[in-house]
C-alpha atoms as a PDB file:
ATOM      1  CA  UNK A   1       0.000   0.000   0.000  1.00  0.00           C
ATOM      2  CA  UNK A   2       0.625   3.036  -0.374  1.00  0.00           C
ATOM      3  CA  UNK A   3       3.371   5.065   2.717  1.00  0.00           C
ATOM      4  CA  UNK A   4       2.390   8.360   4.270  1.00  0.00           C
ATOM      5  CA  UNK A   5       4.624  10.522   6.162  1.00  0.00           C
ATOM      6  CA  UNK A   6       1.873  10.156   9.702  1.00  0.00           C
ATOM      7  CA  UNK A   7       4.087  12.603  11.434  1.00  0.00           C
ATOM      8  CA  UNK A   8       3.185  15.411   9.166  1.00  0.00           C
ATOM      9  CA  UNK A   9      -0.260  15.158   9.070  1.00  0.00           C
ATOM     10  CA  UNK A  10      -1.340  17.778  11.877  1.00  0.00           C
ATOM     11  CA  UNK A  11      -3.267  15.971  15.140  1.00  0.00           C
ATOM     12  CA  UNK A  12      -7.410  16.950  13.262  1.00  0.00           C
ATOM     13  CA  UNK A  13      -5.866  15.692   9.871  1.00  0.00           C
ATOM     14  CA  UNK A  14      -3.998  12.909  11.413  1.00  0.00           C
ATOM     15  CA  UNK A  15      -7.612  11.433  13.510  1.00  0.00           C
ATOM     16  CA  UNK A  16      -9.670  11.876  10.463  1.00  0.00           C
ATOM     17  CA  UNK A  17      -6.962   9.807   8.361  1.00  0.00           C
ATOM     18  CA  UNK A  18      -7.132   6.949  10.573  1.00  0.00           C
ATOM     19  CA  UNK A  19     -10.977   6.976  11.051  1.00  0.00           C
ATOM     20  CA  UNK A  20     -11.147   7.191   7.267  1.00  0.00           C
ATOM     21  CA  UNK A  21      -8.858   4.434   6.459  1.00  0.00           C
ATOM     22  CA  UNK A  22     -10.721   2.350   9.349  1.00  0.00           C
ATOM     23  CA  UNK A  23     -13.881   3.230   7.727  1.00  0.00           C
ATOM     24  CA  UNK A  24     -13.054   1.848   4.084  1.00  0.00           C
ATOM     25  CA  UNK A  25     -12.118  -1.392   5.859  1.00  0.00           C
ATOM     26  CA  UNK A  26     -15.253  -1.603   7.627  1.00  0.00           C
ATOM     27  CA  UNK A  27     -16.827  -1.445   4.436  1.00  0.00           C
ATOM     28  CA  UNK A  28     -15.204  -4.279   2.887  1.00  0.00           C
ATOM     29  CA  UNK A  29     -16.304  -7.260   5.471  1.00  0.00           C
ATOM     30  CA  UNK A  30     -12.777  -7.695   7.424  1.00  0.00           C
ATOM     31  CA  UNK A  31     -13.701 -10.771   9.004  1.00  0.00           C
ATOM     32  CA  UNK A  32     -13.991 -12.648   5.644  1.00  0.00           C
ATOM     33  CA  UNK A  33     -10.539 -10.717   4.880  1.00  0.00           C
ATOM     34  CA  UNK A  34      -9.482 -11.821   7.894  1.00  0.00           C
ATOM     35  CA  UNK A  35      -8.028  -8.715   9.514  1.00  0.00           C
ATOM     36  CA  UNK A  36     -11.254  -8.215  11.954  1.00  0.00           C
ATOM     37  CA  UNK A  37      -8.499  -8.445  14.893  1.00  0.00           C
ATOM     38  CA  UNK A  38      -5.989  -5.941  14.037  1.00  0.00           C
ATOM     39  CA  UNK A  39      -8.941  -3.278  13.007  1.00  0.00           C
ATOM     40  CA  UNK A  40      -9.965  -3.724  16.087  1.00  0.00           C
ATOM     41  CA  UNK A  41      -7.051  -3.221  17.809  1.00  0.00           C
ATOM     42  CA  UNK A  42      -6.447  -0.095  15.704  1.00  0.00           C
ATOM     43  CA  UNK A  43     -10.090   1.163  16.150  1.00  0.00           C
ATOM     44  CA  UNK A  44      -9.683   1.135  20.206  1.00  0.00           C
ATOM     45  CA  UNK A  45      -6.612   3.628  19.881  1.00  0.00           C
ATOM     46  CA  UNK A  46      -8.354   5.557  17.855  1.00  0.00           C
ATOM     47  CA  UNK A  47     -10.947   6.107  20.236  1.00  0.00           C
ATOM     48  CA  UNK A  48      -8.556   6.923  23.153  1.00  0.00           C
ATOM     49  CA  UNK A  49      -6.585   9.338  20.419  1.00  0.00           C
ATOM     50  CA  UNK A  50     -10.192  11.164  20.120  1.00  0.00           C
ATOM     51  CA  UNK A  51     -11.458  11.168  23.529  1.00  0.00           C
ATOM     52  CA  UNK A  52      -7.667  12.917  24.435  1.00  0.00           C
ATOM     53  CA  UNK A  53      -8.203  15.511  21.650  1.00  0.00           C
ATOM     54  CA  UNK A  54     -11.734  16.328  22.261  1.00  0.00           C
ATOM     55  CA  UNK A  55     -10.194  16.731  25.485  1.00  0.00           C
ATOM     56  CA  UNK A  56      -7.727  19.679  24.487  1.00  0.00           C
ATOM     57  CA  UNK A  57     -10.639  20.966  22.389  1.00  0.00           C
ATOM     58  CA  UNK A  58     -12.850  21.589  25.102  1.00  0.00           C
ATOM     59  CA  UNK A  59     -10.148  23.599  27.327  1.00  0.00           C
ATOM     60  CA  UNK A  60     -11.219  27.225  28.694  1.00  0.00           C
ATOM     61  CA  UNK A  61      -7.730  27.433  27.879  1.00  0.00           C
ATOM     62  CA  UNK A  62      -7.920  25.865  24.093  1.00  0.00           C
ATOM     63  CA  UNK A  63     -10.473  28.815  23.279  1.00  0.00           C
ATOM     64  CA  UNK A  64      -8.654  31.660  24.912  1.00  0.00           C
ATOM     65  CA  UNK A  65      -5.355  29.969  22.805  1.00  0.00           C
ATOM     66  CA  UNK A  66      -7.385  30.065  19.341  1.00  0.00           C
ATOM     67  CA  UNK A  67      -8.450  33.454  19.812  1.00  0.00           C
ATOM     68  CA  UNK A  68      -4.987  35.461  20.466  1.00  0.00           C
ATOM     69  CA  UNK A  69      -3.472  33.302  17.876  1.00  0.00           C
ATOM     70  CA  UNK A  70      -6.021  34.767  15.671  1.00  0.00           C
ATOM     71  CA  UNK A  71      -4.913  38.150  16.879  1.00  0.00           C
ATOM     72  CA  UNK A  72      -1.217  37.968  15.796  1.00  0.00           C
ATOM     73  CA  UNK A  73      -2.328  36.155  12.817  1.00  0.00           C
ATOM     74  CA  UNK A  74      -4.009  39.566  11.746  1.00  0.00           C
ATOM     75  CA  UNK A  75      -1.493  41.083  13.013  1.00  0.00           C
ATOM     76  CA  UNK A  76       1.509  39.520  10.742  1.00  0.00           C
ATOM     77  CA  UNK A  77      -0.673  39.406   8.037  1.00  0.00           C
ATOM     78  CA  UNK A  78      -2.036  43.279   8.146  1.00  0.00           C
ATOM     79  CA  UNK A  79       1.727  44.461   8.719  1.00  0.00           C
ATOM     80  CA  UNK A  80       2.240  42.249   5.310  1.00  0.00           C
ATOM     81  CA  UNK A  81      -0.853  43.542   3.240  1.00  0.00           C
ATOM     82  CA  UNK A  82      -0.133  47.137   4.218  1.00  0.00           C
ATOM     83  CA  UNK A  83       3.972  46.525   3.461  1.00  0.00           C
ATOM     84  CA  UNK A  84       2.940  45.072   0.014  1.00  0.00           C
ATOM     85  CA  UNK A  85       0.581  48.354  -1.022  1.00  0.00           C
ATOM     86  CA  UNK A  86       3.455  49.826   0.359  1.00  0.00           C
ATOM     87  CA  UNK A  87       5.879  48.422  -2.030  1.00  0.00           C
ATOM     88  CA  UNK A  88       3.921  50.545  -5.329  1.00  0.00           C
ATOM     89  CA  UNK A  89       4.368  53.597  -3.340  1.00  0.00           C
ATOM     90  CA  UNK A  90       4.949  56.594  -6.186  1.00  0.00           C
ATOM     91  CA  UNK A  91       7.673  57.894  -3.763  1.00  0.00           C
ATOM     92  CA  UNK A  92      10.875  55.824  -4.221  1.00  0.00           C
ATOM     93  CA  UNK A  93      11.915  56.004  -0.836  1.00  0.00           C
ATOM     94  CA  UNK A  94       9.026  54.423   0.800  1.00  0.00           C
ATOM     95  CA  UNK A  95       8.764  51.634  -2.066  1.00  0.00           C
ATOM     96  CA  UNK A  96      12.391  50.634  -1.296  1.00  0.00           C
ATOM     97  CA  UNK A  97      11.462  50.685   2.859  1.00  0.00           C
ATOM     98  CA  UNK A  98       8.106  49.005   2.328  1.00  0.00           C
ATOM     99  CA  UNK A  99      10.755  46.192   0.012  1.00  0.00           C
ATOM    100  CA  UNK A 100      13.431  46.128   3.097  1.00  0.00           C
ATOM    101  CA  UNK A 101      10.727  45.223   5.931  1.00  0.00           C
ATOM    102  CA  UNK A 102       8.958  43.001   3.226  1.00  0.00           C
ATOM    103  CA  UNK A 103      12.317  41.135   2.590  1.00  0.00           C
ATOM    104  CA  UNK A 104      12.904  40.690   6.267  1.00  0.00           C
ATOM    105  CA  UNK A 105       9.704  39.171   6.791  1.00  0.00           C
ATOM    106  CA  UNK A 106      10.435  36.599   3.880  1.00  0.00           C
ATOM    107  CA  UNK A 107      13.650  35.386   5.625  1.00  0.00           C
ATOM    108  CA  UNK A 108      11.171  33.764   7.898  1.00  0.00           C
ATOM    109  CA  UNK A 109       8.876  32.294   5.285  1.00  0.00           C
ATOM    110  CA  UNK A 110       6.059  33.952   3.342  1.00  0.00           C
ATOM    111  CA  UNK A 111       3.384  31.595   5.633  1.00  0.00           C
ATOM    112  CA  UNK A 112       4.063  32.912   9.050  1.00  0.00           C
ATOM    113  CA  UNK A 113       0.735  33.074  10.275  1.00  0.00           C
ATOM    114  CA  UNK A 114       0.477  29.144   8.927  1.00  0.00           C
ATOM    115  CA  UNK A 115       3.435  28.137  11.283  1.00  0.00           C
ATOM    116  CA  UNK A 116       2.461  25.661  13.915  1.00  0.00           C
ATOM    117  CA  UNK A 117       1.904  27.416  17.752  1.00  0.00           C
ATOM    118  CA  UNK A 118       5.623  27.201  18.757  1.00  0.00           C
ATOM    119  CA  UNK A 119       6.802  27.833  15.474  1.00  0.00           C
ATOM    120  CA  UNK A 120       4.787  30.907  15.504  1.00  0.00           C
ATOM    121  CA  UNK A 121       5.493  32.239  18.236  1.00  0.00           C
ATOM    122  CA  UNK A 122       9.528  32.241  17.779  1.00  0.00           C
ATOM    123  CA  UNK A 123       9.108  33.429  14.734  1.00  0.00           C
ATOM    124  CA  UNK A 124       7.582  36.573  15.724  1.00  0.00           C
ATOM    125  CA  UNK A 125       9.907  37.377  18.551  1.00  0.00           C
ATOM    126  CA  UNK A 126      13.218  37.105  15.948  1.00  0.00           C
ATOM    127  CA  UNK A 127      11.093  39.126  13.693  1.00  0.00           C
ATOM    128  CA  UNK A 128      10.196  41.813  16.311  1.00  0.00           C
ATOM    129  CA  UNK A 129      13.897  41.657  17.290  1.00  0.00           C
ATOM    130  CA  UNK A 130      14.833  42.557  13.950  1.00  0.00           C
ATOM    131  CA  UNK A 131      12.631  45.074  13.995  1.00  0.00           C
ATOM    132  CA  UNK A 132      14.096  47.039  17.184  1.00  0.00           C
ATOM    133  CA  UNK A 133      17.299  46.350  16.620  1.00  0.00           C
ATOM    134  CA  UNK A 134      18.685  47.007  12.919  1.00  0.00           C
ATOM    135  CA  UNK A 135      18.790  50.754  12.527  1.00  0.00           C
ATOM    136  CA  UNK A 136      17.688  50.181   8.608  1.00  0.00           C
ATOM    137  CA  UNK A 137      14.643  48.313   9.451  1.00  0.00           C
ATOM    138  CA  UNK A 138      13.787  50.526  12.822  1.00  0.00           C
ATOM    139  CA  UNK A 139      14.154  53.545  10.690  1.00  0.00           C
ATOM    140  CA  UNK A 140      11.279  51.682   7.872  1.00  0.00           C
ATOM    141  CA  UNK A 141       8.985  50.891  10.972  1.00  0.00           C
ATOM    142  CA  UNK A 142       9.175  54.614  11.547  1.00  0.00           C
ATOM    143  CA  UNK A 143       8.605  56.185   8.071  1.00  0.00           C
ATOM    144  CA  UNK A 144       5.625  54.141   8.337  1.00  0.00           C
ATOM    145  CA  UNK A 145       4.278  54.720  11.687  1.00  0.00           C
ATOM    146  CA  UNK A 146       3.869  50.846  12.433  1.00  0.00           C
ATOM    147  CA  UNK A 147       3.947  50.598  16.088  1.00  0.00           C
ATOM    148  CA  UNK A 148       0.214  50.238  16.825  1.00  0.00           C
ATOM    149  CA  UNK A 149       0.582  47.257  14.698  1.00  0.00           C
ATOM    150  CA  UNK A 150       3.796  46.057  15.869  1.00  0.00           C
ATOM    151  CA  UNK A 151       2.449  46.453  19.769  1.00  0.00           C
ATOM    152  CA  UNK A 152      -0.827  44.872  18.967  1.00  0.00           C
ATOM    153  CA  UNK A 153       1.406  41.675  17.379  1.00  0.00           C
ATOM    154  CA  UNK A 154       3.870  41.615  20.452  1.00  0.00           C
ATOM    155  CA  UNK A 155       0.831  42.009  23.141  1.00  0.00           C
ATOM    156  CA  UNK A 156      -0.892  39.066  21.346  1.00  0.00           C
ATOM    157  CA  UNK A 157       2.171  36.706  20.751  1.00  0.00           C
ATOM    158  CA  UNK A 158       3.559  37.214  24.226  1.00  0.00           C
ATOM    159  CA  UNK A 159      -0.027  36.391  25.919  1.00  0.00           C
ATOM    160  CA  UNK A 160      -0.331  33.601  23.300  1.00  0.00           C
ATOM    161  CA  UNK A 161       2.644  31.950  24.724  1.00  0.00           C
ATOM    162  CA  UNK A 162       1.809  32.940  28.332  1.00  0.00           C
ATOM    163  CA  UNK A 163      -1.597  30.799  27.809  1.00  0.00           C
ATOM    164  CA  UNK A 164       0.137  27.834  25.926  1.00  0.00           C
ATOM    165  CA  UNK A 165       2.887  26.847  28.432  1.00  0.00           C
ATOM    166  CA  UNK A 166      -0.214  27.453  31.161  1.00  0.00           C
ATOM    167  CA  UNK A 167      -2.611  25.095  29.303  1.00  0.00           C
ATOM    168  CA  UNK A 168       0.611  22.539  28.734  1.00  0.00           C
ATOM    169  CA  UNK A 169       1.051  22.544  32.216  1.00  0.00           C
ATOM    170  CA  UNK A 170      -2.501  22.052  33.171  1.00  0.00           C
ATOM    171  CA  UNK A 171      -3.005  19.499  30.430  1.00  0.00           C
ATOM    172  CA  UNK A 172       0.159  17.611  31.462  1.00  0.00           C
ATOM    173  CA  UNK A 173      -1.276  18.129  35.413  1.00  0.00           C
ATOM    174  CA  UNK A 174      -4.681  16.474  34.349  1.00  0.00           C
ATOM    175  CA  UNK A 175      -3.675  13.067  32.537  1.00  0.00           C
ATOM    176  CA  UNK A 176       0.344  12.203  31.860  1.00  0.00           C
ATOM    177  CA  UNK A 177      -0.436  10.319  28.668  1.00  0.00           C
ATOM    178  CA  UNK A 178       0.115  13.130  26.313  1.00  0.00           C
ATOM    179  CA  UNK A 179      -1.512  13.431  22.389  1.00  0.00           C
ATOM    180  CA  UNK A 180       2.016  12.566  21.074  1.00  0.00           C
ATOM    181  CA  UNK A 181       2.109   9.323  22.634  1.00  0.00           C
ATOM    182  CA  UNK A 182      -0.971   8.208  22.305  1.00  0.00           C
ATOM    183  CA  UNK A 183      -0.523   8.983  18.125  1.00  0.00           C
ATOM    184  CA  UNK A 184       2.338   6.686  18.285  1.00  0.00           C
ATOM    185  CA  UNK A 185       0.492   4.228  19.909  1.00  0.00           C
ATOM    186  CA  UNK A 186      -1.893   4.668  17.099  1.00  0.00           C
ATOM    187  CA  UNK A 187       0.663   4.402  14.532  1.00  0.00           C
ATOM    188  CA  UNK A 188       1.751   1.233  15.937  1.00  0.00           C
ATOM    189  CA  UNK A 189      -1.679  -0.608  15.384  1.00  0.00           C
ATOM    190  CA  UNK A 190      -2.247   1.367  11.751  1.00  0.00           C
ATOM    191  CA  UNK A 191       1.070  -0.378  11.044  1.00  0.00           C
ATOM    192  CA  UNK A 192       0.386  -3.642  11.785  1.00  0.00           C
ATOM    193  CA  UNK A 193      -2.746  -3.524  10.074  1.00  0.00           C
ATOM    194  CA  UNK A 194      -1.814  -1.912   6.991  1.00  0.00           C
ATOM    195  CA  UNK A 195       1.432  -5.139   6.836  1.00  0.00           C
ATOM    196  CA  UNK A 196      -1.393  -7.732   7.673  1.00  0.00           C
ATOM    197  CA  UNK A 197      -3.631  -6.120   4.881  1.00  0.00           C
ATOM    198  CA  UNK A 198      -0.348  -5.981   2.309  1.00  0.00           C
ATOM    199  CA  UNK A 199       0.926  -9.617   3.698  1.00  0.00           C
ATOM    200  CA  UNK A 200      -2.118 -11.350   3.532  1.00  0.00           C
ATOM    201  CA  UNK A 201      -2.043  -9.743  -0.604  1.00  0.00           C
ATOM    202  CA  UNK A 202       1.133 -11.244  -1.192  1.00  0.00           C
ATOM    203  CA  UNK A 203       0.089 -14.863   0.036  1.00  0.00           C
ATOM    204  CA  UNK A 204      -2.889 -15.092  -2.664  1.00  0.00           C
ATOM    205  CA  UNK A 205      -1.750 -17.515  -5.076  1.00  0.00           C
ATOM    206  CA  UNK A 206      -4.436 -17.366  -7.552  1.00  0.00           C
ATOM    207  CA  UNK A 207      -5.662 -13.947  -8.817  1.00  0.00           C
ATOM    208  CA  UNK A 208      -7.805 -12.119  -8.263  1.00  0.00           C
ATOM    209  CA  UNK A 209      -6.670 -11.037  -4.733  1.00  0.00           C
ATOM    210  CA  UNK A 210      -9.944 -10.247  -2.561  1.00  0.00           C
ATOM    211  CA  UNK A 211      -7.302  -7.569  -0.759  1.00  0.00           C
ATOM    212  CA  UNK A 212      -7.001  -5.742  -4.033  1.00  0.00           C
ATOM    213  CA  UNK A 213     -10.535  -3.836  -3.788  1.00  0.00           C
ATOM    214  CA  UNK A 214      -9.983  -2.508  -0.381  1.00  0.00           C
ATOM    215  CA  UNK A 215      -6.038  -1.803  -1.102  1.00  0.00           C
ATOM    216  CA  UNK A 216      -6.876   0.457  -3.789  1.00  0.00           C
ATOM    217  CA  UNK A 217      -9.783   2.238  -2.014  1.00  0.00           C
ATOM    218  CA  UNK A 218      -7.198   2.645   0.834  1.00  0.00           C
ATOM    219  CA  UNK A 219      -4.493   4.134  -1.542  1.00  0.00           C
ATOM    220  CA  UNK A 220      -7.039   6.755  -2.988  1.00  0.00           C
ATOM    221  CA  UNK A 221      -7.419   7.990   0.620  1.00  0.00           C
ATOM    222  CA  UNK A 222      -3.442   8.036   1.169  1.00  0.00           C
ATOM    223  CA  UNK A 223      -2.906   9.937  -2.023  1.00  0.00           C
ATOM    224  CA  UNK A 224      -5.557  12.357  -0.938  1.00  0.00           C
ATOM    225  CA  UNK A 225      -3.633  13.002   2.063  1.00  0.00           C
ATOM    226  CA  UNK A 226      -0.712  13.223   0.102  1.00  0.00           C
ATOM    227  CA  UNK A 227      -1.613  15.737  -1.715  1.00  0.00           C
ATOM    228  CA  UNK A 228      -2.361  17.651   1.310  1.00  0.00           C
ATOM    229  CA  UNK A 229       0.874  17.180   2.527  1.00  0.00           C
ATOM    230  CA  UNK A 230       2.746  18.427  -0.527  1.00  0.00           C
ATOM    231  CA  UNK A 231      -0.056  21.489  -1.321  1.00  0.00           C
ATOM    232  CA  UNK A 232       1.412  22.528   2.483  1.00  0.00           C
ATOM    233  CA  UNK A 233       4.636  23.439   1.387  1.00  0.00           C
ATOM    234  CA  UNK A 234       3.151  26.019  -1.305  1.00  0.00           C
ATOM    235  CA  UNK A 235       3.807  29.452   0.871  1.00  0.00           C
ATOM    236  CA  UNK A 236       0.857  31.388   1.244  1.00  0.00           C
ATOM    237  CA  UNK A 237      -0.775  34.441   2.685  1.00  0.00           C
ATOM    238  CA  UNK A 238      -3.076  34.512   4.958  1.00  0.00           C
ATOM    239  CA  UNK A 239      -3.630  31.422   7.021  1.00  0.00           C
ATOM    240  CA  UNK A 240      -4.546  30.163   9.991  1.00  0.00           C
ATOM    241  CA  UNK A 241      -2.840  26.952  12.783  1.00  0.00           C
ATOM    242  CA  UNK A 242      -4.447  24.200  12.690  1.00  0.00           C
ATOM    243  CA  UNK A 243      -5.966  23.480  16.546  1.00  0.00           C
ATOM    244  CA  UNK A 244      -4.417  21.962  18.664  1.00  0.00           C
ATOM    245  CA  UNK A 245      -1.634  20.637  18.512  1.00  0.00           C
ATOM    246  CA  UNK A 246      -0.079  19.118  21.775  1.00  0.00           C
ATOM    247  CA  UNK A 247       2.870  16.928  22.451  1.00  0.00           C
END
């Protein structure tokens, strides 16, 4: 069958994968395939992976982290917008400022605001250290009067990360057994699944294969999520994290 890179696929993406590939199975009688025991086996992780992320969904916390991370999402991504007008300006001087801060920001990626939470939030900071601390790029901020902008981004990102190490800690407090081991857990029991699925294909001396219907209908979902994957790397502006994401 075919691989997907399971680490990548962000913790909402990652729980609808693996109900979706359990799904297709379900629809293609696994105990006459044989592999009843290891869906199983897969679908009881799968249900502890969801209960834990429901979990982190329903935190007072969760909402109040969604919200500022909106915030300095707006933030990065009006500071861009206004930058790019910027960049036609009829008066050379601010066009080439408006290009200086603009190339700054792009030696952090053109996708800030799509960084994961941690990600994110360092991000900012070197950017806002740039910012205050190269004359060149101070002097820019200036000539455009930016620092209602800049303060409203700082404000957000430091309360942003204020709330996420607080919510870590009370998440970590409440139950030890964390997202990020409970997905590899998961992975372990997709794994052995998906290599009965492929062995038990391989064993079939006489075509047709009764595995070969449900291989390809698992493959279509795989590629989807492929696809995903690789339309992720495309930079774009704006965007928003995916929520949540612990470990």
């Amino acid at each position: 069958m075919n691989a997907i890179e399971l680490r990548l696929l962000r913790n909402a993406e990652y729980l609808q994968y693996t109900k979706d590939f359990s799904a297709i199975i379900n629809l293609n009688s696994p105990e006459s395939l044989g592999i009843d025991t290891k869906l199983s086996a897969f679908n009881t992780k799968i249900s502890e992976l969801e209960a834990l992320y429901k979990k982190a969904l329903a935190s007072e916390k969760t909402q109040e982290l969604l919200a500022l991370d909106e915030r300095r999402d707006n933030a990065i991504n009006g500071i861009y917008y206004f930058l790019l007008s910027q960049s036609y300006h009829y008066e050379n001087d601010k066009k080439q400022k408006a290009q200086l801060l603009l190339e700054n920001i792009a030696l952090y990626g053109s996708g800030i605001a799509r960084l994961n939470y941690q990600a994110e939030t360092a991000t900012l900071n070197n950017l806002l250290r740039d910012w205050e601390n190269k004359p060149d790029l101070a002097n820019a901020i200036t000539t455009f009067n930016l620092f209602a902008w800049i303060n409203e981004m700082k404000t957000a990102n430091e309360e942003f990360n204020t709330q996420y190490l607080s919510r870590t800690q009370e998440y970590g407090d409440a139950n030890p057994e964390t997202i990020k081991s409970k997905r590899e857990e998961t992975n372990t029991a997709y794994y052995a699944l998906r290599d009965r699925i492929d062995a038990l294909h391989l064993l079939v001396e006489a075509p047709p294969s009764p595995y070969t219907t449900v291989i390809n209908q698992l493959n279509a979902l795989t590629d989807q999520y492929n696809v995903l994957l690789v339309n992720r790397k495309e930079p774009a502006l704006p965007g928003n994290n995916e929520s949540p994401t612990l470990s």
